[in-house]
Protein backbone atom coordinates (compact mmCIF):
# COMPACT_ATOMS: atom_id res chain seq x y z
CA UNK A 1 91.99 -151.67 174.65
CA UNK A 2 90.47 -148.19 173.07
CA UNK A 3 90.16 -146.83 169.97
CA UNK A 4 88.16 -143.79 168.83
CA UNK A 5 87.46 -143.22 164.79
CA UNK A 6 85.95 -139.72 164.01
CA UNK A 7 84.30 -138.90 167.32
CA UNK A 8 82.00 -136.10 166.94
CA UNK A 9 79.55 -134.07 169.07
CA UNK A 10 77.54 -130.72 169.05
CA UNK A 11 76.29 -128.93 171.29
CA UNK A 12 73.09 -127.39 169.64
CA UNK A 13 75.02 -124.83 166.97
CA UNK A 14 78.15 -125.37 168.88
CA UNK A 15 80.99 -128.18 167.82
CA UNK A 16 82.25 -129.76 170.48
CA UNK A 17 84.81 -132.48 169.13
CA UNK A 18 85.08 -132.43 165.02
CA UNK A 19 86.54 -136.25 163.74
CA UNK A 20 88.64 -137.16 167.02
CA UNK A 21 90.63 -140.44 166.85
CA UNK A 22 93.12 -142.08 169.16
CA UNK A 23 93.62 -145.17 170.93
CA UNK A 24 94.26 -146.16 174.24
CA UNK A 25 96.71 -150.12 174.97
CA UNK A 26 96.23 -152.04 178.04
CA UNK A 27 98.91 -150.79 180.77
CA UNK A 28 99.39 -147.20 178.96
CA UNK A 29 99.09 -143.90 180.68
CA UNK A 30 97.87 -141.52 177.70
CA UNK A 31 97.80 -138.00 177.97
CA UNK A 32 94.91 -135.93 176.68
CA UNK A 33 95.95 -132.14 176.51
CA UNK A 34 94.61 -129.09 175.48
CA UNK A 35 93.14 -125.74 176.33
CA UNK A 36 90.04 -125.14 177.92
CA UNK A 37 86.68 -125.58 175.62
CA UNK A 38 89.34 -128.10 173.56
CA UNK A 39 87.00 -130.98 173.72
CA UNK A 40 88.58 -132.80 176.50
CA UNK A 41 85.64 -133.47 178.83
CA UNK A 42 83.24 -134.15 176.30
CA UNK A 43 85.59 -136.62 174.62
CA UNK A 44 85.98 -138.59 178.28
CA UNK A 45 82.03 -138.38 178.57
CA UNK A 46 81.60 -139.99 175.48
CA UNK A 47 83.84 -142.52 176.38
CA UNK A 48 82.40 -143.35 180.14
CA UNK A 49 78.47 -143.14 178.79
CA UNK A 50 77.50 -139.60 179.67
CA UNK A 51 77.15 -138.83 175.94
CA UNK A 52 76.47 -140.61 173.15
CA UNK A 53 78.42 -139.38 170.24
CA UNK A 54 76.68 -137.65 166.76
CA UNK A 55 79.11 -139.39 164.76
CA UNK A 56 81.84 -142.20 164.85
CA UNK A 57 82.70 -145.22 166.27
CA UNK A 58 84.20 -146.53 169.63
CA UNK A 59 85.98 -149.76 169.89
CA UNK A 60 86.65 -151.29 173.14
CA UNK A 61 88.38 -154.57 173.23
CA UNK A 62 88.33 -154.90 169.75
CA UNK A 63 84.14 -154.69 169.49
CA UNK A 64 82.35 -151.81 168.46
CA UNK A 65 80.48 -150.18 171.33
CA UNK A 66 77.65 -147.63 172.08
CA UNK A 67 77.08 -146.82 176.06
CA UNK A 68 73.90 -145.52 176.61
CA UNK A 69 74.76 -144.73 180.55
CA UNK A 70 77.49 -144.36 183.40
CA UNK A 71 75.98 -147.89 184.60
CA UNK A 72 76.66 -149.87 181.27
CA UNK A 73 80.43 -148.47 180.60
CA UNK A 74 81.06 -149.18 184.30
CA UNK A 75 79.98 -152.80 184.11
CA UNK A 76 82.13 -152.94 181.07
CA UNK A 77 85.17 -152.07 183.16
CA UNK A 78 85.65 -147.92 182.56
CA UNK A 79 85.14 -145.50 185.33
CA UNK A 80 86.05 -141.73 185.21
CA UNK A 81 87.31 -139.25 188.30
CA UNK A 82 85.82 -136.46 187.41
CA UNK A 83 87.56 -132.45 187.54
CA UNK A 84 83.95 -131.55 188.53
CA UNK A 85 83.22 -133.44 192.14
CA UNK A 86 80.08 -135.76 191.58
CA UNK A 87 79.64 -136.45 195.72
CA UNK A 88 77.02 -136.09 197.91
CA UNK A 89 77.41 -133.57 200.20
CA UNK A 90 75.49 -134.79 203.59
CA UNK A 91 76.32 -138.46 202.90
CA UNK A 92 79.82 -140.11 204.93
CA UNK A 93 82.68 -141.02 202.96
CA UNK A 94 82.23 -145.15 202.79
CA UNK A 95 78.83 -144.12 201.35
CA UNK A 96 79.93 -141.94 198.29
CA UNK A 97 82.77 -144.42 197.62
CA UNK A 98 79.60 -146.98 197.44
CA UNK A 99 77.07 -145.55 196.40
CA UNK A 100 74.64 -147.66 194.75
CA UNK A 101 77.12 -150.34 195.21
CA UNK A 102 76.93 -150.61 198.94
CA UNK A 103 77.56 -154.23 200.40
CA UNK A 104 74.75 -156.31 201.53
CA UNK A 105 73.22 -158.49 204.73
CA UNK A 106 70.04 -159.79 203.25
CA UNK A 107 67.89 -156.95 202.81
CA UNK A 108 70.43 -154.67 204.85
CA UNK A 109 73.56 -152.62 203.89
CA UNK A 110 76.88 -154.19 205.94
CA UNK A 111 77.84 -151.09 207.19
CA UNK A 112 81.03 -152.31 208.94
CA UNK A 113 81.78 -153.82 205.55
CA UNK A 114 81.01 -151.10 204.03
CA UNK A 115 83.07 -148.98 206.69
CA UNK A 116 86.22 -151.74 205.97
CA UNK A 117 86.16 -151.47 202.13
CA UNK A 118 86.34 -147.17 202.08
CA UNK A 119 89.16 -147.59 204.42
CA UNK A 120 90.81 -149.96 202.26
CA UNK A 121 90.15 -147.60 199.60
CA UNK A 122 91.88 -144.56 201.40
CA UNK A 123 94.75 -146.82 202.84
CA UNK A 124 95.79 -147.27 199.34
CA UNK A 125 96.16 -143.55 198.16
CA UNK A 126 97.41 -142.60 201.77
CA UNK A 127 95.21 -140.22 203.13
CA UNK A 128 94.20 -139.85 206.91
CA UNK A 129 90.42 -139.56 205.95
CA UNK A 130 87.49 -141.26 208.49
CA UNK A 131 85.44 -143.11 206.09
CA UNK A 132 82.76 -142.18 208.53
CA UNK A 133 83.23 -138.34 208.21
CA UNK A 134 80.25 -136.31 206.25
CA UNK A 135 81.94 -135.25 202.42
CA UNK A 136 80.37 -131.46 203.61
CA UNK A 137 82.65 -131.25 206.15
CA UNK A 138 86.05 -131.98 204.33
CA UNK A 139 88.58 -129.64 202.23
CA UNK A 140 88.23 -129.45 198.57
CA UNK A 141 91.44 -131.61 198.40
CA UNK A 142 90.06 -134.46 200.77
CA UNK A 143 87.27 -134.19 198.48
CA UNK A 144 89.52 -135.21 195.50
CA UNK A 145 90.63 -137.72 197.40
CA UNK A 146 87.30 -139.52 198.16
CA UNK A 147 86.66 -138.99 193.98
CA UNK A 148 89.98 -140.75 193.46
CA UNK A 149 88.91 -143.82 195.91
CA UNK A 150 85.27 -143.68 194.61
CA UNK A 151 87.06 -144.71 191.01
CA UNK A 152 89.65 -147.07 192.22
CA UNK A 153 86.37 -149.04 194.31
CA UNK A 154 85.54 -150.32 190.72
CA UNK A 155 88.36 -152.59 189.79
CA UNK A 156 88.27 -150.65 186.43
CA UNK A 157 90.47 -151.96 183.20
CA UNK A 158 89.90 -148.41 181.88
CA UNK A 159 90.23 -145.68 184.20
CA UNK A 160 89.54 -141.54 183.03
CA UNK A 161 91.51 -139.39 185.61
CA UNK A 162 89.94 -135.71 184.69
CA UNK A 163 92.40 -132.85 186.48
CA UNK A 164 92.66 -135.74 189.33
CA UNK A 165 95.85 -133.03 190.67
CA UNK A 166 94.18 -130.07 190.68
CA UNK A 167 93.41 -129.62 194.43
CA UNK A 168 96.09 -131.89 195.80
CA UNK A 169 99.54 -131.35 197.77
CA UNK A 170 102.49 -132.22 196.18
CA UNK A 171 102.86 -135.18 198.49
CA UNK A 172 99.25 -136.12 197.60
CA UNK A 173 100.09 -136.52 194.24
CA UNK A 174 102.93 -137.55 194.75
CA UNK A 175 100.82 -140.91 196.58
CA UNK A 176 98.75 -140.57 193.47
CA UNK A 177 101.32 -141.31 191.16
CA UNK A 178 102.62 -144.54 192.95
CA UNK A 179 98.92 -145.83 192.77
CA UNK A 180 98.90 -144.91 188.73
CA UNK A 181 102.47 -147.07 188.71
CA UNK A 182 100.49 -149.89 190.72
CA UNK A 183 97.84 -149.38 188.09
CA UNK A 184 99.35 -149.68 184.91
CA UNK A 185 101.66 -152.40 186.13
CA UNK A 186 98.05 -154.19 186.54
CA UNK A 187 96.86 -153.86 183.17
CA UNK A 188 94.91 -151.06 183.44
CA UNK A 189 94.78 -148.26 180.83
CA UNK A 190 94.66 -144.71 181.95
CA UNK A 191 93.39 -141.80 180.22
CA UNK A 192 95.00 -138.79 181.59
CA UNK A 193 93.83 -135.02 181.81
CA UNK A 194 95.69 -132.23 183.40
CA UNK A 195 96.59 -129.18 182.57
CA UNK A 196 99.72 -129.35 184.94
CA UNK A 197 101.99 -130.69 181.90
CA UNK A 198 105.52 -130.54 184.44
CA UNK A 199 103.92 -133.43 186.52
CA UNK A 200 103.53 -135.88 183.60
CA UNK A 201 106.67 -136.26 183.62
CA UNK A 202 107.53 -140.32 184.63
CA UNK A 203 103.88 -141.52 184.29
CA UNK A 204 102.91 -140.67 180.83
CA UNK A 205 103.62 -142.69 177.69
CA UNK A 206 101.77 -140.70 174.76
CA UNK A 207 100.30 -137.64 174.42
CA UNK A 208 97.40 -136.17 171.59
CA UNK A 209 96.68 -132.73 171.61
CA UNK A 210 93.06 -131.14 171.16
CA UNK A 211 92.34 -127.97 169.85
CA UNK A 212 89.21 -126.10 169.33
CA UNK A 213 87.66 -129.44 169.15
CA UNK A 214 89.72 -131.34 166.85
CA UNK A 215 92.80 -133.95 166.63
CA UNK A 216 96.08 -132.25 166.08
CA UNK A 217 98.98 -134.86 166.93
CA UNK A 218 99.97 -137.90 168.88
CA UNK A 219 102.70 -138.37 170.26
CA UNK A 220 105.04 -140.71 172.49
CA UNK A 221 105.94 -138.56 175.48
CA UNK A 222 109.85 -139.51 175.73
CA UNK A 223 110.11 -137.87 172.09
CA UNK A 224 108.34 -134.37 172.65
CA UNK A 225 108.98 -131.20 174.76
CA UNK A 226 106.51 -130.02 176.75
CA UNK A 227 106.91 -126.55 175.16
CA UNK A 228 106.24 -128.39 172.14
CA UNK A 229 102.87 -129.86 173.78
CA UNK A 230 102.49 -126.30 174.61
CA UNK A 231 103.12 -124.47 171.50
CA UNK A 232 100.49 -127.60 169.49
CA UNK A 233 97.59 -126.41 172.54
CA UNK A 234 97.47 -122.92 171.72
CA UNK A 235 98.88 -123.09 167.97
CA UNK A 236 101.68 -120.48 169.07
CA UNK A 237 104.98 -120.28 170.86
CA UNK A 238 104.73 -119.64 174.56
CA UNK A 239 107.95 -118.25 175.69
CA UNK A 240 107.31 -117.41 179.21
CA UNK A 241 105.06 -119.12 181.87
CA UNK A 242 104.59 -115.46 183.76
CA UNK A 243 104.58 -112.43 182.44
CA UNK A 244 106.98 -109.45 182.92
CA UNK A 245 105.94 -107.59 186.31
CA UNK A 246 104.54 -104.04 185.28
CA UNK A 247 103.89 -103.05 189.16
CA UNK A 248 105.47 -101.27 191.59
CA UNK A 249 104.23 -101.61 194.80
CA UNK A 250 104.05 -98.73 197.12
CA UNK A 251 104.15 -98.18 201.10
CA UNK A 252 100.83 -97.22 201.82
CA UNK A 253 99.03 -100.43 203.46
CA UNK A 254 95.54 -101.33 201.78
CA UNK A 255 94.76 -103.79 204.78
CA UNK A 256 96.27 -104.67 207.73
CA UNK A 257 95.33 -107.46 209.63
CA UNK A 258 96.10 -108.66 213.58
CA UNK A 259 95.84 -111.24 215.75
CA UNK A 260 93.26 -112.87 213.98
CA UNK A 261 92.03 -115.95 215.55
CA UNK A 262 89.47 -118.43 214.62
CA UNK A 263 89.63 -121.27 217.05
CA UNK A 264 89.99 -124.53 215.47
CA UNK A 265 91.20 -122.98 212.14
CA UNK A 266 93.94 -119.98 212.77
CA UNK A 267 95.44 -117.74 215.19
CA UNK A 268 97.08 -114.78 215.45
CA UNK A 269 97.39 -114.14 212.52
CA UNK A 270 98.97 -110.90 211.48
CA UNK A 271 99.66 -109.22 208.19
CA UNK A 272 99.79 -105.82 205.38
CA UNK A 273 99.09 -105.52 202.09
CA UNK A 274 100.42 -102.67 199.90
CA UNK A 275 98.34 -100.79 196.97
CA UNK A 276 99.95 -102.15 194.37
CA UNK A 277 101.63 -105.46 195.79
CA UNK A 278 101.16 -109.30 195.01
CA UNK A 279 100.92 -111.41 198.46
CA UNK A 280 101.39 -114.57 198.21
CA UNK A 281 99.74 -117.32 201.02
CA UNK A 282 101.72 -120.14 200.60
CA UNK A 283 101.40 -123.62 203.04
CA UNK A 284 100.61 -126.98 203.32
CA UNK A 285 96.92 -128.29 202.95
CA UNK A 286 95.00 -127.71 206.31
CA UNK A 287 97.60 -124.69 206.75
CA UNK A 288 94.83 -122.20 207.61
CA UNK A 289 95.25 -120.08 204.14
CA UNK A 290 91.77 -120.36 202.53
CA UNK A 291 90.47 -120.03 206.19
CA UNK A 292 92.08 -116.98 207.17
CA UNK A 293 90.52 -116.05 203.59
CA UNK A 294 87.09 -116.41 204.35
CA UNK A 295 87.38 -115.17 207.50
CA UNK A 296 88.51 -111.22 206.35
CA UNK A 297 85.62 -111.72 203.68
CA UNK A 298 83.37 -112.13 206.49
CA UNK A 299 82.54 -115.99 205.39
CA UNK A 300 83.37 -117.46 208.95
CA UNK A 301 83.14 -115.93 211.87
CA UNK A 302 86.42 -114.87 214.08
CA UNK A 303 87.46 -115.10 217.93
CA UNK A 304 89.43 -112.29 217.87
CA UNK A 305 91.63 -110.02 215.89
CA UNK A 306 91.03 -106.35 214.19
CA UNK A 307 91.17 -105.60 210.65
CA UNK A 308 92.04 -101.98 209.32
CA UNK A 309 91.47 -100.76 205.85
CA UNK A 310 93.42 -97.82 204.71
CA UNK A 311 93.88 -96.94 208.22
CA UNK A 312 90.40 -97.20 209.20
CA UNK A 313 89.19 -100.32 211.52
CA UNK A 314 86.17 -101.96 209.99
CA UNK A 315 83.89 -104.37 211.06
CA UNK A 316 83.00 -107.38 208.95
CA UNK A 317 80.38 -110.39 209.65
CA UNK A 318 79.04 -111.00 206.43
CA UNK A 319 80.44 -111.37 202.95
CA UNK A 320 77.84 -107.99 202.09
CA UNK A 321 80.03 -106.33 204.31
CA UNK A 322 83.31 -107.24 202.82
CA UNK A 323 81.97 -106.51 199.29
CA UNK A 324 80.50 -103.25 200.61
CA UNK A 325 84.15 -102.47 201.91
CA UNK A 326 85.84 -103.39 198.10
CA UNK A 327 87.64 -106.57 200.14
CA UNK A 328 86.56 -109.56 197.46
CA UNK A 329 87.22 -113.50 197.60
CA UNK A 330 87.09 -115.47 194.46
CA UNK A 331 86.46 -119.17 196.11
CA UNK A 332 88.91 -122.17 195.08
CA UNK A 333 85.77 -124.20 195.09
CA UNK A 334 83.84 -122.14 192.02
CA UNK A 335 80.93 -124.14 191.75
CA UNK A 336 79.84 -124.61 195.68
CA UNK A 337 80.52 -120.71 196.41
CA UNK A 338 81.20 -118.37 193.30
CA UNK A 339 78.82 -119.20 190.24
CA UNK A 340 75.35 -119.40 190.26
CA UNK A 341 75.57 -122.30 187.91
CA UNK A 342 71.89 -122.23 186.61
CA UNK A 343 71.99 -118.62 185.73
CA UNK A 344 73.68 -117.22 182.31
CA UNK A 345 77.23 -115.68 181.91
CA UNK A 346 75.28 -112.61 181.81
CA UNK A 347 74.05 -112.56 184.99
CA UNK A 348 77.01 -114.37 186.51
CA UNK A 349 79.36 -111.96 185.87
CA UNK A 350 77.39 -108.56 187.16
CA UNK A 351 76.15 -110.48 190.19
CA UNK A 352 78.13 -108.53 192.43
CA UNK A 353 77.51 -105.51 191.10
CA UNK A 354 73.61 -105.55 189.72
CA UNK A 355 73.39 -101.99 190.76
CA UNK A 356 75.36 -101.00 188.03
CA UNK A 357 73.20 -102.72 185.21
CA UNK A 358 69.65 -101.31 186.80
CA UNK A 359 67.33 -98.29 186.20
CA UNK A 360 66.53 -96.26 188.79
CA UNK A 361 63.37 -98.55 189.70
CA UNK A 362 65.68 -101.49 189.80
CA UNK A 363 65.23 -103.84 186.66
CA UNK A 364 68.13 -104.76 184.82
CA UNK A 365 68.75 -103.18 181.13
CA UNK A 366 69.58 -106.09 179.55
CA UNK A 367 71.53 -104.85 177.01
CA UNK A 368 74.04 -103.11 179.23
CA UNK A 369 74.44 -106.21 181.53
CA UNK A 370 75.41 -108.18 178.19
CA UNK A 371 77.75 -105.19 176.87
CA UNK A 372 78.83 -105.86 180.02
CA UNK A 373 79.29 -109.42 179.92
CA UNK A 374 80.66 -109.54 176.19
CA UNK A 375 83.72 -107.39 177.37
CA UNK A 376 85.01 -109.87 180.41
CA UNK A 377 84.15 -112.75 177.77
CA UNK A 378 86.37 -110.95 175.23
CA UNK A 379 89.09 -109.97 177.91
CA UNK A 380 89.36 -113.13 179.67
CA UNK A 381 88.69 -115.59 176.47
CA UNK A 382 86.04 -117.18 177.31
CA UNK A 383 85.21 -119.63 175.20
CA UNK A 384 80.98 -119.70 174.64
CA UNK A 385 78.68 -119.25 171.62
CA UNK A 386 76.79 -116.29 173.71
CA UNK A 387 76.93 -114.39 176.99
CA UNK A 388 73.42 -115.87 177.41
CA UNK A 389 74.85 -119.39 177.85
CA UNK A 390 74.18 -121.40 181.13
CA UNK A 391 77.41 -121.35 183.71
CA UNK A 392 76.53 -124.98 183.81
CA UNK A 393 77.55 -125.95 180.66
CA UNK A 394 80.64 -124.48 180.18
CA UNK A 395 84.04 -126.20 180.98
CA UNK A 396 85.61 -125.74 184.25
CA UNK A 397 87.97 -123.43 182.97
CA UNK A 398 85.66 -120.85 181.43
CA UNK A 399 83.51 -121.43 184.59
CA UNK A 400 86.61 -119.99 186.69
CA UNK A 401 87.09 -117.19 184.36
CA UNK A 402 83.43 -116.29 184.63
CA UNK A 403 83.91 -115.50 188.39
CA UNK A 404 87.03 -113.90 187.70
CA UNK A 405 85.03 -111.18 185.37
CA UNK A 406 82.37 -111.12 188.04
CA UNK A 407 85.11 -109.71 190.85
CA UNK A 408 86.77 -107.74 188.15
CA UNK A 409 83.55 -105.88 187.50
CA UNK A 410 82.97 -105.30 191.05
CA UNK A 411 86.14 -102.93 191.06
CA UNK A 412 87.25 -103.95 194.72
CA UNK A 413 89.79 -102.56 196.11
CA UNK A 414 91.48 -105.71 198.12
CA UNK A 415 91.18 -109.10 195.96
CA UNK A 416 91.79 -112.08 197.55
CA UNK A 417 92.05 -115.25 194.43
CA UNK A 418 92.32 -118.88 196.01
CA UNK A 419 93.76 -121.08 193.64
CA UNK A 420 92.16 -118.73 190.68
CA UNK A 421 94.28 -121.16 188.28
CA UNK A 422 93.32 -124.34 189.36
CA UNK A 423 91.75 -126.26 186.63
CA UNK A 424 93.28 -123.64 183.85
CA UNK A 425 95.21 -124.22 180.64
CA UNK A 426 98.71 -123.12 180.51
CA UNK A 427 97.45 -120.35 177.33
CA UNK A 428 94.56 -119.04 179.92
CA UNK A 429 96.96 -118.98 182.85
CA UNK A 430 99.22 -116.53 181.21
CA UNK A 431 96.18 -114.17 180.33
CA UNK A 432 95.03 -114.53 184.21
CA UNK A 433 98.58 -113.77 185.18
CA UNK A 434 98.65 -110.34 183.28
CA UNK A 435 95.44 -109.28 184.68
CA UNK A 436 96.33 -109.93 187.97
CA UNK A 437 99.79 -107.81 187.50
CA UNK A 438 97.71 -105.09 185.65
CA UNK A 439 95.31 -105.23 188.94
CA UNK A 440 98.04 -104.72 190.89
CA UNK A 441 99.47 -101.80 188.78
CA UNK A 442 95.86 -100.09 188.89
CA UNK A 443 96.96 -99.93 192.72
CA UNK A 444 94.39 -102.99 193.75
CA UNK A 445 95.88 -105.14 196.58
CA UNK A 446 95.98 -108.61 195.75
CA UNK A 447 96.37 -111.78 197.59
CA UNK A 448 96.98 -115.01 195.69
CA UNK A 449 96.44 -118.53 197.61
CA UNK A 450 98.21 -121.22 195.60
CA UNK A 451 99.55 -124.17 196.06
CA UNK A 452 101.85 -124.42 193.09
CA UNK A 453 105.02 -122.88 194.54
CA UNK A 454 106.19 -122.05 190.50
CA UNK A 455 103.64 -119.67 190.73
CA UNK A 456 103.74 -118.17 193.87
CA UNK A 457 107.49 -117.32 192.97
CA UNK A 458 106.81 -115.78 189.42
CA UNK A 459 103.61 -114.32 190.47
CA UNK A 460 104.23 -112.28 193.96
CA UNK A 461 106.35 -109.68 195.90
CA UNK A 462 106.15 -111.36 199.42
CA UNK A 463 104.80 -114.65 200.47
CA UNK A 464 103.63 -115.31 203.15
CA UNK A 465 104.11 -118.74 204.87
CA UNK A 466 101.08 -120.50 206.64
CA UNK A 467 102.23 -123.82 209.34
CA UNK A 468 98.98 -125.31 211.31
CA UNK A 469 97.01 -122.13 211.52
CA UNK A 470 99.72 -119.38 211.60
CA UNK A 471 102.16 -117.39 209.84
CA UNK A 472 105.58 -118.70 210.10
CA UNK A 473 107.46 -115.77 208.46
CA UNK A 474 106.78 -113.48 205.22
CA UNK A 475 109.77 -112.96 203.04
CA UNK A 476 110.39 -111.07 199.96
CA UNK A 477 109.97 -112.93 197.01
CA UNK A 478 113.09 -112.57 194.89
CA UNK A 479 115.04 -113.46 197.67
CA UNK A 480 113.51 -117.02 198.38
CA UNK A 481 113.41 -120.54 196.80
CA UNK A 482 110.61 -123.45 196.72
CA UNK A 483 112.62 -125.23 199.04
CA UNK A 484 112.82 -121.99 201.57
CA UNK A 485 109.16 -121.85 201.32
CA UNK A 486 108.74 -125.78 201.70
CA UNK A 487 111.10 -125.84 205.16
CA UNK A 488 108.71 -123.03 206.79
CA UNK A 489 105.45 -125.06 205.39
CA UNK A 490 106.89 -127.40 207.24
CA UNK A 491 107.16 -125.69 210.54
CA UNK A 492 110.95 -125.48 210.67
CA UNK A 493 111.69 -121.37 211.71
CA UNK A 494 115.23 -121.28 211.78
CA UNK A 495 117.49 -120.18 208.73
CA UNK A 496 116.58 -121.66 205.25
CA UNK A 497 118.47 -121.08 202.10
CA UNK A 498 117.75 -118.16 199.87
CA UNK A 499 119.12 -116.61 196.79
CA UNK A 500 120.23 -113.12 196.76
């Protein structure tokens, strides 16, 4: 159906993809892996029409083909679901799944047609979304969702999935995968990105591995390890997916929080976090976790409830005032509410803190803010030609990392990370890992919001458990399973298995 013969693109002085080559059959799921800044992206952009490539041919259907736009590789039959969410905002659900493609009266849209189709759409991957509801007003993971429908809506032969997990529930994907079966079964060819190599297992046939922009093997998926997928990504062994806890949490409570209540979202909720300590907010989608979030970082208001810092009862209605407290929130949606994508790494990452790059009359010093910048690009590997680079065009990975240096430069005291690995190679989550556990050790209070239950169990000391807006229990870590965390996700309060 595909093949690609010496794909390659640059970025002004910066290669991109250097002689790529694979091919794609009809009714194959093939895996494209490799770290962030790999070439990935720019390889399924070349592929859908977004770019054109500087050198090399692609063959689709046996003809040699050059896609000068979305439009044209669409009508051909290939559509992409992008990691990045291309929907707009103030628009409904039927209409982003249509856009541009909306069913016709005459001269009028069919809008209970149009209505009819999206729910079609949605009845297929199994979510309870209104296809009348505004895209502003859903989760991040509904979101996903309507991206996932939007692509399916175009019959496609060829279908790009780009991190389509990323934001989903395990039973989300797990919907998602029986639609890929459907798929393939159908004839169509899927190109699959994730960085999430565990959940490949059962829908991929092949793999090729990317690194640093080039082609380093193919291989069929039955015949390979995936610490062998691992070990070709980053060019070295990767023994351990978390690193050896160098922490030790003390008593003393860093924040305390009580019968907090937001009505619609949470309520009373209740909970302390140690200097020093790891807590993990673990639940179901909708579970009230990223809300309670927002709400101590003074992004959404709150009904009731107190929150105490070291003792001391603050008040906080505005994200100034959290940051002004050392309580900081690093947003599972980066590009809506933690980069200022237009702006350079630079400026990015000492946005919280310009104070500290400015003369006394208030102008930057350029310099410093780029020292500055260089050593968060160094620490946290991100992968750019200069600290002077737009946000915008780096991967999504390197994006995340950028508002990871901007919260690590702020020196907070209380960090709360939602889903800070969530679109992250498996090399970059280790690095992320350390620095939260050398956070911790520094006697910082973290709270990590995941929804990968692997890494809530090798990254914290307690978890605790969210169930439709409260907190069904927080238990200790090392004395817990996934399926003890899953039963109180689920609501159910009486005794679970643990381990000892």
């Amino acid at each position: 159906m595909l093949r690609l013969d010496g794909i390659c693109k640059r970025f002004f002085n910066v290669v991109a993809l250097a002689g790529v080559s694979l091919s794609l059959e009809r009714g194959e799921v093939h895996a494209v892996c490799g770290e962030n800044g790999a070439g990935k992206s720019t390889l399924m952009k070349i592929i859908s029409g977004q770019f054109a490539p500087d050198e090399g041919t692609l063959y689709y259907k046996g003809q040699a083909r050059h896609f000068a736009s979305t439009q044209e590789a669409q009508a051909a039959g290939i559509a992409m679901i992008h990691q990045e969410l291309n929907l707009v905002p103030h628009l409904s659900v039927a209409e982003n799944i249509y856009l541009a493609r909306e069913p016709r009266r005459g001269w009028f849209i069919d809008r209970e047609r149009l209505r009819a189709d999206a729910a079609r759409c949605l009845q297929r991957l199994g979510v309870d979304i209104s296809p009348q509801a505004i895209v502003r007003t859903l989760s991040v993971a509904q979101r996903q969702m309507v991206e996932i429908a939007k692509a399916l809506s175009l019959d496609a032969e060829l279908l790009i999935m780009d991190e389509p997990t990323s934001s989903l529930t395990e039973s989300e994907t797990r919907q998602l995968f029986k639609v890929i079966h459907e798929l393939r079964h159908g004839g169509v060819g899927i190109l699959y990105i994730s960085h999430r190599l565990d959940e490949m297992h059962g829908i991929v046939d092949r793999v090729t591995v990317l690194r640093d922009g080039r082609y380093i093997a193919t291989h069929d998926f039955a015949d390979t390890t995936i610490d062998a997928i691992v070990e070709r990504m980053v060019g070295r062994p990767l023994d351990d997916k978390f690193p050896p806890a160098t922490r030790m949490p003390g008593d003393e409570v860093l924040l305390s929080v009580s019968r907090l209540t937001r009505q619609g979202a949470f309520r009373d909720v209740g909970f302390e976090l140690r200097r020093g300590e790891i807590l993990g907010f673990a639940g179901l989608m909708g579970a009230g976790r990223t809300e309670v979030a927002r709400a101590i970082f003074g992004a959404d208001p709150v009904d009731a409830g107190q929150v105490m810092l070291q003792g001391q009862a603050v008040s906080i209605r505005s994200p100034i005032d959290a940051i002004a407290h050392g309580i900081a929130y690093l947003s599972e949606d980066r590009k809506a509410h933690g980069l200022a994508l237009d702006m350079t790494i630079a400026q990015n990452v000492t946005l919280a803190r310009t104070g500290a790059v400015a003369n006394r009359l208030g102008f930057i010093r350029f310099a410093e803010e780029a020292a500055v910048a260089r050593r968060y690009v160094d620490t946290l590997a991100i992968r750019t030609p200069s600290v002077h680079q737009k946000v915008r065009n780096l991967s999504g990975g390197n994006q995340q990392k950028v508002v990871l240096g901007k919260w690590l430069f702020r020196d907070s005291r209380v960090l709360f990370f939602d889903e800070p690995t969530r679109g992250i190679d498996v090399g970059a989550k280790y690095a992320i890992y350390q620095l939260l556990d050398e956070l911790a050790a520094e006697g910082i209070g973290v709270v990590l919001i995941s929804s990968e239950l692997p890494e809530i169990l090798g990254m914290t000391d307690r978890v605790a458990v969210f169930h439709e807006g409260r907190i069904t229990d927080i238990v200790d870590t090392r004395h817990t399973t996934q399926e003890a965390l899953m039963h109180l996700a689920s609501g159910r309060t009486h005794p679970v298995s643990t381990v000892s």
